[in-house]
PDB file of N, CA and C in Angstrom:
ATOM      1  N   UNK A   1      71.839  57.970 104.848  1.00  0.00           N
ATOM      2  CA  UNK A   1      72.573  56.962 105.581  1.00  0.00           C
ATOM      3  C   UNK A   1      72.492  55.641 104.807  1.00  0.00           C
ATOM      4  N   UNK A   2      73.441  55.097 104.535  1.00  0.00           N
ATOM      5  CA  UNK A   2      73.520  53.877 103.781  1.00  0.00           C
ATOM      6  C   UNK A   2      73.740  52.437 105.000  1.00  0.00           C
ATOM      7  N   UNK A   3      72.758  51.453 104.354  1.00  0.00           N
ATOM      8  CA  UNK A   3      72.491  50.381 104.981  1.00  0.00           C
ATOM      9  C   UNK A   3      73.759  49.690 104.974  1.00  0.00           C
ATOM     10  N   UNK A   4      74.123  48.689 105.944  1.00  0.00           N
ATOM     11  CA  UNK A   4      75.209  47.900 106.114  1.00  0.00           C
ATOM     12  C   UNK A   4      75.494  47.312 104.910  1.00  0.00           C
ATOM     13  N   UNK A   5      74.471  46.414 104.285  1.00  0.00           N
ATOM     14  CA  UNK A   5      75.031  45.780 103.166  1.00  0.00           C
ATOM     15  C   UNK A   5      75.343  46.769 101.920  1.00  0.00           C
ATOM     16  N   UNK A   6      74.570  48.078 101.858  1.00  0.00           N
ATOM     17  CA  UNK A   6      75.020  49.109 100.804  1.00  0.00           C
ATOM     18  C   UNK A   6      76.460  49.816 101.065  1.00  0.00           C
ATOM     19  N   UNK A   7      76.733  49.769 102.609  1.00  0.00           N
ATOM     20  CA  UNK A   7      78.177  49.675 102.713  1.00  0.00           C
ATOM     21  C   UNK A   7      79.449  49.237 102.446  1.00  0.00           C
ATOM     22  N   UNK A   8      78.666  47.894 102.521  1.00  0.00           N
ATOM     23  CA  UNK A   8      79.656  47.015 102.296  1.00  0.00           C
ATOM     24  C   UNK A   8      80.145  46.353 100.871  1.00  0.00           C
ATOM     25  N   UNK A   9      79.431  46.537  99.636  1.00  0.00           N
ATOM     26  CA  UNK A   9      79.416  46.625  98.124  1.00  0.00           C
ATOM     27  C   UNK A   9      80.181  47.925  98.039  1.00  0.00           C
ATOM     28  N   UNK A  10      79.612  49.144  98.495  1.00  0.00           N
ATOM     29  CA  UNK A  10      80.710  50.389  98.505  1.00  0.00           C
ATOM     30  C   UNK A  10      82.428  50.179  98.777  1.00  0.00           C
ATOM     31  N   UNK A  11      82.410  49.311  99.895  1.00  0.00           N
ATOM     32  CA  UNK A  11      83.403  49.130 100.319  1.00  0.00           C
ATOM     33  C   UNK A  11      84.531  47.889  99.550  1.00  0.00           C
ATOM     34  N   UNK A  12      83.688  46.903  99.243  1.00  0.00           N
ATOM     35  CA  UNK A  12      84.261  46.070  98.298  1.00  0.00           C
ATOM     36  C   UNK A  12      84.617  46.678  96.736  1.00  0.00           C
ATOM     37  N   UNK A  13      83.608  47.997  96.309  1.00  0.00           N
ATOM     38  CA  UNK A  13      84.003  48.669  95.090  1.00  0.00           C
ATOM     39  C   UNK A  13      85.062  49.097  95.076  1.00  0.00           C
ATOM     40  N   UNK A  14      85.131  49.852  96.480  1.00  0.00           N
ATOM     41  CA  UNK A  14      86.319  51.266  96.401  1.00  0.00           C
ATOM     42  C   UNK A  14      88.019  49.980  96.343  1.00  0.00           C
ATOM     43  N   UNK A  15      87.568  48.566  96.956  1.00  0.00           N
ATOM     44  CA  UNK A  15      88.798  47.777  97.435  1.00  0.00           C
ATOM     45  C   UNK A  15      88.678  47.028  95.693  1.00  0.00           C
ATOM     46  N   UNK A  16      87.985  46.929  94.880  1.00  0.00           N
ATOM     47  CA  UNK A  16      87.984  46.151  93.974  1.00  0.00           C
ATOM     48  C   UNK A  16      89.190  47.631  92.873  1.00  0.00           C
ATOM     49  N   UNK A  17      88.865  48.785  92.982  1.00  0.00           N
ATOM     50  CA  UNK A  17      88.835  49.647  92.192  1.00  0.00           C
ATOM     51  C   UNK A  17      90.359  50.246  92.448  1.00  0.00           C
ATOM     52  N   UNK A  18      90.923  49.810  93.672  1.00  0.00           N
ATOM     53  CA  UNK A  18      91.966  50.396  94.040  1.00  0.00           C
ATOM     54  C   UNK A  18      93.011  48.942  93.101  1.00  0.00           C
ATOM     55  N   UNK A  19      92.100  47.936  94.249  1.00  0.00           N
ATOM     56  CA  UNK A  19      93.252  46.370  92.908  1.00  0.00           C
ATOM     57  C   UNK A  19      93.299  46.436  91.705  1.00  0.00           C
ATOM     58  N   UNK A  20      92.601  47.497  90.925  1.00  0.00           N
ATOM     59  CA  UNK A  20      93.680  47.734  89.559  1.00  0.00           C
ATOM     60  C   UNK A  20      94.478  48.415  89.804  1.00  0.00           C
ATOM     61  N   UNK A  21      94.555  49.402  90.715  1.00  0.00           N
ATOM     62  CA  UNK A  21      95.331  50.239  90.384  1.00  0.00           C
ATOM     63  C   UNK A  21      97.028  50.009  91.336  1.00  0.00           C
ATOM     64  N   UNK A  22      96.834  48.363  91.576  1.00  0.00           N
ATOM     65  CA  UNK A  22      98.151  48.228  92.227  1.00  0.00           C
ATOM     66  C   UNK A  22      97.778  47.219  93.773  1.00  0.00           C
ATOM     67  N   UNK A  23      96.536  47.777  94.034  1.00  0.00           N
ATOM     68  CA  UNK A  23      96.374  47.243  95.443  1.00  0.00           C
ATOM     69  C   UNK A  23      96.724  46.048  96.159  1.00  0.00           C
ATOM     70  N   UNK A  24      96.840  45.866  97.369  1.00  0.00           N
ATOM     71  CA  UNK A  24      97.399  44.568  97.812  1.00  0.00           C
ATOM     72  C   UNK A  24      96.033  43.951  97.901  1.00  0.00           C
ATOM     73  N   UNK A  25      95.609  42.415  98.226  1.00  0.00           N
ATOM     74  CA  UNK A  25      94.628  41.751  97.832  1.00  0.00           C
ATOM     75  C   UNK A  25      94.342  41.575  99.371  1.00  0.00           C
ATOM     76  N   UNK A  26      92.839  41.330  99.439  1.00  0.00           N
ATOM     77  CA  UNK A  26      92.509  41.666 101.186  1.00  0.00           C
ATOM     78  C   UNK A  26      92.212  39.946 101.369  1.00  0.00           C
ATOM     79  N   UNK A  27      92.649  39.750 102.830  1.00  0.00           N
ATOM     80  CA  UNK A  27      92.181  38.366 103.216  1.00  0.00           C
ATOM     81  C   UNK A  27      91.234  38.034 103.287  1.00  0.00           C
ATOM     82  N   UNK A  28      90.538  36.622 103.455  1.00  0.00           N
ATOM     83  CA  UNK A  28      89.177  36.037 104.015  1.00  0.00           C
ATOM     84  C   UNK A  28      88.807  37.079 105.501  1.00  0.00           C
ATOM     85  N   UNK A  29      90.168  37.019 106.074  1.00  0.00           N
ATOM     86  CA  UNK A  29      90.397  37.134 108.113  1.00  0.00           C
ATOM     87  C   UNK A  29      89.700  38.921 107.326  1.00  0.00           C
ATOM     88  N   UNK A  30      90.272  39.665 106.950  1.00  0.00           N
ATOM     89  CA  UNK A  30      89.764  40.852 106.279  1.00  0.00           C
ATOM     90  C   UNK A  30      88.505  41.071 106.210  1.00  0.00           C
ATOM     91  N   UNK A  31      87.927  40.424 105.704  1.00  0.00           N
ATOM     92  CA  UNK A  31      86.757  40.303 105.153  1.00  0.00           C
ATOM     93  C   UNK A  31      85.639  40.021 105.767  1.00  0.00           C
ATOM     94  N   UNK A  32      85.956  39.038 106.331  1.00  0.00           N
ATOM     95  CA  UNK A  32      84.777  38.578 107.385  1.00  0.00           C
ATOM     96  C   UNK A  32      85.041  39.464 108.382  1.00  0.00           C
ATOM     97  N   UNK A  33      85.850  40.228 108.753  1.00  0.00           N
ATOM     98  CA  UNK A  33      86.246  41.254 110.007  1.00  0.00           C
ATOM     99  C   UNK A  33      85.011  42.229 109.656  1.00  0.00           C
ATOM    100  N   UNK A  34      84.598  42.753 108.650  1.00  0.00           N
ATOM    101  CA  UNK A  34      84.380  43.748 107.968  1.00  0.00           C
ATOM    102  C   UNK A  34      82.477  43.467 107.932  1.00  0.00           C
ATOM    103  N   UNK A  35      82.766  42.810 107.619  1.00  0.00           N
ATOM    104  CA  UNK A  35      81.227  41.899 107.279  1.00  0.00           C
ATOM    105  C   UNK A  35      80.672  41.950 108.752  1.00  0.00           C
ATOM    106  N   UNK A  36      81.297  41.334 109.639  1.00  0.00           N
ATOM    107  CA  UNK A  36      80.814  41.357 111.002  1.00  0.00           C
ATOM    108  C   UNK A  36      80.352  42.265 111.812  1.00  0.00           C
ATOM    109  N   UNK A  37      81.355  43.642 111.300  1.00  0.00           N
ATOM    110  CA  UNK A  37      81.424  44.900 111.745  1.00  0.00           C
ATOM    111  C   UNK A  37      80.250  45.522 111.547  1.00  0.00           C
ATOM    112  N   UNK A  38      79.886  45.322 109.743  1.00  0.00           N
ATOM    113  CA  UNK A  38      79.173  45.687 109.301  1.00  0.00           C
ATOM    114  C   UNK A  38      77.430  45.416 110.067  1.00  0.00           C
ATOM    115  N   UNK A  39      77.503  43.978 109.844  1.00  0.00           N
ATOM    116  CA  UNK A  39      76.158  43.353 110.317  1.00  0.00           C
ATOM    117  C   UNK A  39      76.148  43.934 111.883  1.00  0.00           C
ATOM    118  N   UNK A  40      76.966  43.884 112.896  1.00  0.00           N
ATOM    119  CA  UNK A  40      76.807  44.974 114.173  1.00  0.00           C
ATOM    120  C   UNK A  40      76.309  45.947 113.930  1.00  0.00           C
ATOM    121  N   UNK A  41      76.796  47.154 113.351  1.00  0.00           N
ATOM    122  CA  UNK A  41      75.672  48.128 112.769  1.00  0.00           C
ATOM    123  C   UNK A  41      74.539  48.409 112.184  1.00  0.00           C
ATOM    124  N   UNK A  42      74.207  46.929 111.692  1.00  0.00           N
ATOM    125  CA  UNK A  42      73.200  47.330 110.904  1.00  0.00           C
ATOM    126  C   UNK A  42      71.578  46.615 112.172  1.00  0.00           C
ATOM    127  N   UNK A  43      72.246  45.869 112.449  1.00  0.00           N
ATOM    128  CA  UNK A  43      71.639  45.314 113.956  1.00  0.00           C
ATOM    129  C   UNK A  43      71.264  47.064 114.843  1.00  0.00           C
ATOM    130  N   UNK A  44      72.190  47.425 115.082  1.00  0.00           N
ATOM    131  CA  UNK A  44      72.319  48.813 116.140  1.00  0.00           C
ATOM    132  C   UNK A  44      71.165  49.750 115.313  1.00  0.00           C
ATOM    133  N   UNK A  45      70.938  49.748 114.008  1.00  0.00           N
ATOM    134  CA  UNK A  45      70.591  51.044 113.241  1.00  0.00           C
ATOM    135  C   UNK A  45      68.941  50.381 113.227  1.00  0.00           C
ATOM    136  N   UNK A  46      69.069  49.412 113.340  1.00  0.00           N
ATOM    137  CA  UNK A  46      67.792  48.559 112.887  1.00  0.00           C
ATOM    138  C   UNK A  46      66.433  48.385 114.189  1.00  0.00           C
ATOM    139  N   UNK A  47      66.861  48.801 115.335  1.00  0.00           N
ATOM    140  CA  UNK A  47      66.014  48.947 116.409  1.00  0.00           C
ATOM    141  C   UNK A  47      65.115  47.907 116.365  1.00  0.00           C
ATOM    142  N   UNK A  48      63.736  47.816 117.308  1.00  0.00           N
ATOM    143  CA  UNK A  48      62.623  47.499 117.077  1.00  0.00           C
ATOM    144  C   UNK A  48      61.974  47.535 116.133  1.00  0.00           C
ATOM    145  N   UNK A  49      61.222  46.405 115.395  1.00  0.00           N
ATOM    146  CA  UNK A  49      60.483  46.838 114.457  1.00  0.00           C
ATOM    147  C   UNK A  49      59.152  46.937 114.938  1.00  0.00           C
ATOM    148  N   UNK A  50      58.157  47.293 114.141  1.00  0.00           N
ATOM    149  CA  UNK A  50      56.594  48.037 114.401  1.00  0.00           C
ATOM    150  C   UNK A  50      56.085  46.509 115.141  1.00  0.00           C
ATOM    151  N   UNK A  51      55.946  45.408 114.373  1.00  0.00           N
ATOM    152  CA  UNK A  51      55.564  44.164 114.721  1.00  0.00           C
ATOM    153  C   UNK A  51      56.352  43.617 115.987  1.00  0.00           C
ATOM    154  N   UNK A  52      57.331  44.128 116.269  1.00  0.00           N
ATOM    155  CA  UNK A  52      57.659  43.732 117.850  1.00  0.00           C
ATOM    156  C   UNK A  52      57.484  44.413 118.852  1.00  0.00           C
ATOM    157  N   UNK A  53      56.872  45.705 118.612  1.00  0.00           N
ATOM    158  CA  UNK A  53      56.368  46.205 119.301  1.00  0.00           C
ATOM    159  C   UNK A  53      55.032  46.103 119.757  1.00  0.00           C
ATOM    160  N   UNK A  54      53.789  45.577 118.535  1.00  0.00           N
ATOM    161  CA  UNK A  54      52.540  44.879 118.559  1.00  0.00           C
ATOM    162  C   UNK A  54      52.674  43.810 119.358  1.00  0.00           C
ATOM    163  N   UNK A  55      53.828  42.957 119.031  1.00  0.00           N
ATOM    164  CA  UNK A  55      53.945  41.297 119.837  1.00  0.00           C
ATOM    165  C   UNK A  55      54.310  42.142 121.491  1.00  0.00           C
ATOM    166  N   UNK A  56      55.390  42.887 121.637  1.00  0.00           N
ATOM    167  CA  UNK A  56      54.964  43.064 123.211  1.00  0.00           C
ATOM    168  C   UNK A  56      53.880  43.928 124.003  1.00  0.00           C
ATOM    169  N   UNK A  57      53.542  44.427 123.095  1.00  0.00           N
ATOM    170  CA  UNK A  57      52.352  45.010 123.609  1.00  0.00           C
ATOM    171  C   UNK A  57      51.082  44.354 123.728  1.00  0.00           C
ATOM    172  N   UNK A  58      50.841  43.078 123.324  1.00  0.00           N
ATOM    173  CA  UNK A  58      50.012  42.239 122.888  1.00  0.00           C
ATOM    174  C   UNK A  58      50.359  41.025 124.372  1.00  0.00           C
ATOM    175  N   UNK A  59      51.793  40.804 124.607  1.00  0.00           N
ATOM    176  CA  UNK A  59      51.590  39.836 125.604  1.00  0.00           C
ATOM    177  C   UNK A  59      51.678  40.687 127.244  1.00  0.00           C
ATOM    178  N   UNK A  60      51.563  41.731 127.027  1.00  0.00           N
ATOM    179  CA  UNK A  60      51.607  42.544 128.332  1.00  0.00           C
ATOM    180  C   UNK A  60      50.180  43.069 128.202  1.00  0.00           C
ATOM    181  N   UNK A  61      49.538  42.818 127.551  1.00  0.00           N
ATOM    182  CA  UNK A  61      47.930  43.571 127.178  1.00  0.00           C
ATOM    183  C   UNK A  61      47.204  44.197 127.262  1.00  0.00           C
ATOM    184  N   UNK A  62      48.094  45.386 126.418  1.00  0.00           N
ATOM    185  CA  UNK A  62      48.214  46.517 126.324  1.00  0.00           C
ATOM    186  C   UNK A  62      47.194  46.598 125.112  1.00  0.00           C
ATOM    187  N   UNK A  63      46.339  47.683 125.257  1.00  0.00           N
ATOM    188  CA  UNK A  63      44.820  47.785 124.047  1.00  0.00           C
ATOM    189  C   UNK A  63      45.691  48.428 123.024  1.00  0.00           C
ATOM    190  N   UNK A  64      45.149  48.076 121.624  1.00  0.00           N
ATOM    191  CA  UNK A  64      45.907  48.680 120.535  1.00  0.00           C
ATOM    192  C   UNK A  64      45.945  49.722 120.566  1.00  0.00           C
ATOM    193  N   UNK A  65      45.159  50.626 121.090  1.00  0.00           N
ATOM    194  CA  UNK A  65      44.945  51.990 120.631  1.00  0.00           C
ATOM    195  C   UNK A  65      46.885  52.607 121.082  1.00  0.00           C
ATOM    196  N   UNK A  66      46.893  51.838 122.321  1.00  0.00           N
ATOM    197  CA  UNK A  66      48.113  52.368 123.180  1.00  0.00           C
ATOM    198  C   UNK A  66      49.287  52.240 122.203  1.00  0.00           C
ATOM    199  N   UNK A  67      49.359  50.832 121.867  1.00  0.00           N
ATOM    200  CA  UNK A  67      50.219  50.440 121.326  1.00  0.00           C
ATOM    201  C   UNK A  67      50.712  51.291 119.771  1.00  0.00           C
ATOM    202  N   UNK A  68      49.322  51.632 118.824  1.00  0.00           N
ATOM    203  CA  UNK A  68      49.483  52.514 117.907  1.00  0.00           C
ATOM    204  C   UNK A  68      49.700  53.868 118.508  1.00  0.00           C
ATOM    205  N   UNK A  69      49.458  54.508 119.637  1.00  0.00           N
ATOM    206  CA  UNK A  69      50.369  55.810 119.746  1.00  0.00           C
ATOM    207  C   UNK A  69      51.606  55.414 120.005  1.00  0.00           C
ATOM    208  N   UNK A  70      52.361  54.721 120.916  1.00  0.00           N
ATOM    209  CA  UNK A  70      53.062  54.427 121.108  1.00  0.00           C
ATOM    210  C   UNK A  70      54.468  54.177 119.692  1.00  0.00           C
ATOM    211  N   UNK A  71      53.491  53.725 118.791  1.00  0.00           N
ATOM    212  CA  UNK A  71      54.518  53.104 118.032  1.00  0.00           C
ATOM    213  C   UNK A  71      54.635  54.680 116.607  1.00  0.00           C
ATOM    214  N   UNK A  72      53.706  55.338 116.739  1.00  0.00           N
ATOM    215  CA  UNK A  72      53.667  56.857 116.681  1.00  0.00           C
ATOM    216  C   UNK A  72      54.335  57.828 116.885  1.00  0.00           C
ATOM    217  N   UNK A  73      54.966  57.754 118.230  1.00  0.00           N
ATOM    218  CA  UNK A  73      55.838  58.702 119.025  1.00  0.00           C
ATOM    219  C   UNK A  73      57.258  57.830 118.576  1.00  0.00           C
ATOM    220  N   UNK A  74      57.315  56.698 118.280  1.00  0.00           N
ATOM    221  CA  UNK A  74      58.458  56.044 117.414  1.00  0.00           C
ATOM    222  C   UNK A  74      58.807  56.200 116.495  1.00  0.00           C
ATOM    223  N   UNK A  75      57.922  56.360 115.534  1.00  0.00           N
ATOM    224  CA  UNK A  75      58.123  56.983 114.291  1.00  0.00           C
ATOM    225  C   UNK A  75      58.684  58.953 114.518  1.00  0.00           C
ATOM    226  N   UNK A  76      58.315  59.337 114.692  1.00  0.00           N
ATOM    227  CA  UNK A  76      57.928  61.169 115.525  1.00  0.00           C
ATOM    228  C   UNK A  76      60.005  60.900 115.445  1.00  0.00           C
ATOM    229  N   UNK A  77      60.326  59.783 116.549  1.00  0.00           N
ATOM    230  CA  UNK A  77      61.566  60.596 116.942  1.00  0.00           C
ATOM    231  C   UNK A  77      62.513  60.097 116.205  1.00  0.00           C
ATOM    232  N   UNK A  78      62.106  58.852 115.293  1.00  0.00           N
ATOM    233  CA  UNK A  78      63.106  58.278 114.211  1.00  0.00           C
ATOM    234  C   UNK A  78      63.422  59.148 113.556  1.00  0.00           C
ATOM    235  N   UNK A  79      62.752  60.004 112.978  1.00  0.00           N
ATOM    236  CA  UNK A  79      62.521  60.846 112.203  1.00  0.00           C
ATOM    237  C   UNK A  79      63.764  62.139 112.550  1.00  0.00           C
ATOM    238  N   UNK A  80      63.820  62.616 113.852  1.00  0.00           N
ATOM    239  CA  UNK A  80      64.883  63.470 114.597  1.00  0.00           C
ATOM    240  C   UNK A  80      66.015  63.358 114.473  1.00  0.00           C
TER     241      UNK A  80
END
């Protein structure tokens, strides 16, 4: 699975690679459409990270031990 911004160099290649070969030239409005799109997904793909899961488990005070299974069974289903 390729990251938003590895998308989006893909995507500017395949649009750079076609404008030799004739292509029409893409707008700013284009572009930033794309970019936006992009960064939405990569937000969506990007979940919780390990350290925000420590920080809420930490102000609800919750003992680490919990918090490291917890963040365990996170890893377990990322993985799926």
């Amino acid at each position: 699975m390729m990251t938003a911004m590895e998308e989006l160099v893909d995507w500017l290649d395949k649009y750079a690679d076609n404008r030799l070969y004739g292509g029409r030239e893409l707008t700013i409005h284009e572009i930033k459409n794309k970019v936006k799109t992009l960064l939405k997904k990569e937000r969506e793909q990007m979940g919780y990270t390990k350290q925000d899961v420590f920080k809420a488990g930490e102000m609800g005070e919750i003992n680490r031990h919990d918090i490291e299974h917890i963040i365990s069974y996170l890893d377990k289903a990322k993985e799926k």
